[in-house]
Protein backbone atom coordinates (compact mmCIF):
# COMPACT_ATOMS: atom_id res chain seq x y z
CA UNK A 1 22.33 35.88 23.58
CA UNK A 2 24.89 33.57 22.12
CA UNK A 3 23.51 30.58 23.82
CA UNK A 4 19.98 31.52 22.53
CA UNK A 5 21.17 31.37 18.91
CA UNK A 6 23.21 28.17 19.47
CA UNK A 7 19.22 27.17 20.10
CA UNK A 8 17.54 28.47 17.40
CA UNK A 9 20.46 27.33 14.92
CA UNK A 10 20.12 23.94 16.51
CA UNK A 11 16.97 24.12 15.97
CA UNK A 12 16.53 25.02 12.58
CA UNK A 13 18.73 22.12 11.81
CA UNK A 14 16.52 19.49 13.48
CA UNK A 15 13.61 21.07 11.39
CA UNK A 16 15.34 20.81 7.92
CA UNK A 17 16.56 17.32 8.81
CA UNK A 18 12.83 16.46 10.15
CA UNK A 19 11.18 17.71 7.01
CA UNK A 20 13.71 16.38 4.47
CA UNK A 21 12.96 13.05 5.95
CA UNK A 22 9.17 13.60 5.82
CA UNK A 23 10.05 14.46 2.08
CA UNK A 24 12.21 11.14 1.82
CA UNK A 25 9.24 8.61 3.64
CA UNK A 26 6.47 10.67 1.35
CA UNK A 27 8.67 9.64 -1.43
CA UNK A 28 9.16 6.14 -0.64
CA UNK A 29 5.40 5.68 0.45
CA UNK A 30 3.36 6.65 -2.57
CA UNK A 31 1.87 3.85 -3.09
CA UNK A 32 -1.96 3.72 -1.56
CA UNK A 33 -2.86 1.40 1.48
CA UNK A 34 -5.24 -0.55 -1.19
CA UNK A 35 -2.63 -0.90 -3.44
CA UNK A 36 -0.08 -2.29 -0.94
CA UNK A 37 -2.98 -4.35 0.86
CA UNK A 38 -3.47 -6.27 -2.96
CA UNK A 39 -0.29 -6.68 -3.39
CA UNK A 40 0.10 -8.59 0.09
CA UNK A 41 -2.31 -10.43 -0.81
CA UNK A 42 -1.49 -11.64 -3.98
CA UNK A 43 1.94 -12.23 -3.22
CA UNK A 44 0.85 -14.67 0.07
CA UNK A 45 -1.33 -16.39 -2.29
CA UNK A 46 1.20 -17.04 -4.32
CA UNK A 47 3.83 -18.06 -1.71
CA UNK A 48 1.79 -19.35 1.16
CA UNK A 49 -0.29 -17.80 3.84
CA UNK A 50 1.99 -17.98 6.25
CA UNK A 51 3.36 -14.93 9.27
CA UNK A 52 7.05 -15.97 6.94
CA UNK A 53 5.40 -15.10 3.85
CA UNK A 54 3.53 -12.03 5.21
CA UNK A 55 6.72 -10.92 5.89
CA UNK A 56 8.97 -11.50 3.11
CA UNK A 57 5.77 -9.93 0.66
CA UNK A 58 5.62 -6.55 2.89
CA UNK A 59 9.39 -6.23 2.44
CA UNK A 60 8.88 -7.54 -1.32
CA UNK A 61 6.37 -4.49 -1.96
CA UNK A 62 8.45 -2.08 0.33
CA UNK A 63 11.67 -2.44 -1.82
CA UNK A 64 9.59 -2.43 -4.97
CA UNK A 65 7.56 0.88 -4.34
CA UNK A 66 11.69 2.40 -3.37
CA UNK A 67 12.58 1.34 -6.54
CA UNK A 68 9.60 2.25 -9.01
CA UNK A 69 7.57 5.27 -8.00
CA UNK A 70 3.23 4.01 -7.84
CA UNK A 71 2.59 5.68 -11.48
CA UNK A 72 4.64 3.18 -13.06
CA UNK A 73 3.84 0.34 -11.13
CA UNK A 74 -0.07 1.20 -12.08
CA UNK A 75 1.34 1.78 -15.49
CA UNK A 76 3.24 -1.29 -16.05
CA UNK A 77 0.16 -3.59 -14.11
CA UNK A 78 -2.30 -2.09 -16.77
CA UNK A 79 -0.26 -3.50 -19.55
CA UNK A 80 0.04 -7.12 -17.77
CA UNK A 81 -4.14 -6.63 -17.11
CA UNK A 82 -5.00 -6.06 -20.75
CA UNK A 83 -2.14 -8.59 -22.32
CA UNK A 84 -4.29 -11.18 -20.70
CA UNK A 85 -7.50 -10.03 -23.09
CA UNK A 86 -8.02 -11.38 -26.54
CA UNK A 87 -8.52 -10.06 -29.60
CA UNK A 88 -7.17 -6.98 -31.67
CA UNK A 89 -6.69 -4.24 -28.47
CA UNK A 90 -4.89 -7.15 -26.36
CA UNK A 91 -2.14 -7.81 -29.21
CA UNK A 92 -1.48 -3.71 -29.04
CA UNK A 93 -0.43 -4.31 -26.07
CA UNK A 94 1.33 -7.64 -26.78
CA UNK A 95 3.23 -6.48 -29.73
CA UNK A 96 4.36 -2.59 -28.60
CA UNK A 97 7.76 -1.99 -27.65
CA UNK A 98 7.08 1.14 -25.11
CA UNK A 99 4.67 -1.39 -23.37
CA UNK A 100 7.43 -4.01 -23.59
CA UNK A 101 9.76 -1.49 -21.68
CA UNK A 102 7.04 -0.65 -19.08
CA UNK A 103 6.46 -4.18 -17.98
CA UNK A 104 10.42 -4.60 -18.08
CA UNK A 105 10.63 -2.43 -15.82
CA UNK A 106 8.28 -4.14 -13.47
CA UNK A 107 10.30 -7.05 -13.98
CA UNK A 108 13.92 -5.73 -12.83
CA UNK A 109 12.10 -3.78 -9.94
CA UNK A 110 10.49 -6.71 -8.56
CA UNK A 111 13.66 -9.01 -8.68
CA UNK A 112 15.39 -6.72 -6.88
CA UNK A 113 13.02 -6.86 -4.27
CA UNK A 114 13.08 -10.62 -4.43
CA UNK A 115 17.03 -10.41 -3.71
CA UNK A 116 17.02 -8.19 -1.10
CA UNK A 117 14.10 -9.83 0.51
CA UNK A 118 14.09 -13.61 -0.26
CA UNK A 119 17.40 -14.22 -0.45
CA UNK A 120 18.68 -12.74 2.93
């Protein structure tokens, strides 16, 4: 009897540990294949398409979608998309400070990823 809830408490553990850690990858991994696949992409076009570069852009986007969940990411992309327009609705978004703080954002969470991944 003893030994059969040594097992069951043993295995309850396991489960909470498994499912906290599903919780933690879901977490980490909210950003959509497409998303990540673009981001490759763009990033090996921008460093060379190379297996080196491949690399060091999957870890790039990996430590950037740790640091700043997919909402802001799409949040703070949008802002860089339509600062490129012309014309009144582009300056909105030139001359807005919450816009200013989204992209800055971007900014820290992608240098961090260029530390940990470049730089190693």
């Amino acid at each position: 009897m003893t030994r059969r809830l040594a097992k069951s408490g043993a295995l309850a553990v396991l489960a909470l540990t498994l499912s906290g850690l599903a919780g933690w990858a879901a977490e980490d991994n909210d950003y959509p294949t497409d998303a990540r696949v673009d981001y490759v992409f763009g990033c090996m076009a921008a460093n060379g398409q190379t297996r080196d570069s491949m690399q060091k852009c999957s870890c790039s986007l990996d430590q950037l979608a740790a640091i700043l969940p997919y909402d802001k990411y799409v949040q703070a992309s949008t802002v860089l998309s339509m600062r490129q327009g012309i014309g009144n609705r582009a300056n909105e978004f030139k001359s807005t400070k919450i816009f200013d703080d989204k992209v800055a954002e971007l900014r820290r969470a992608q240098a961090e990823a260029e530390i940990r991944c470049y730089r190693g």
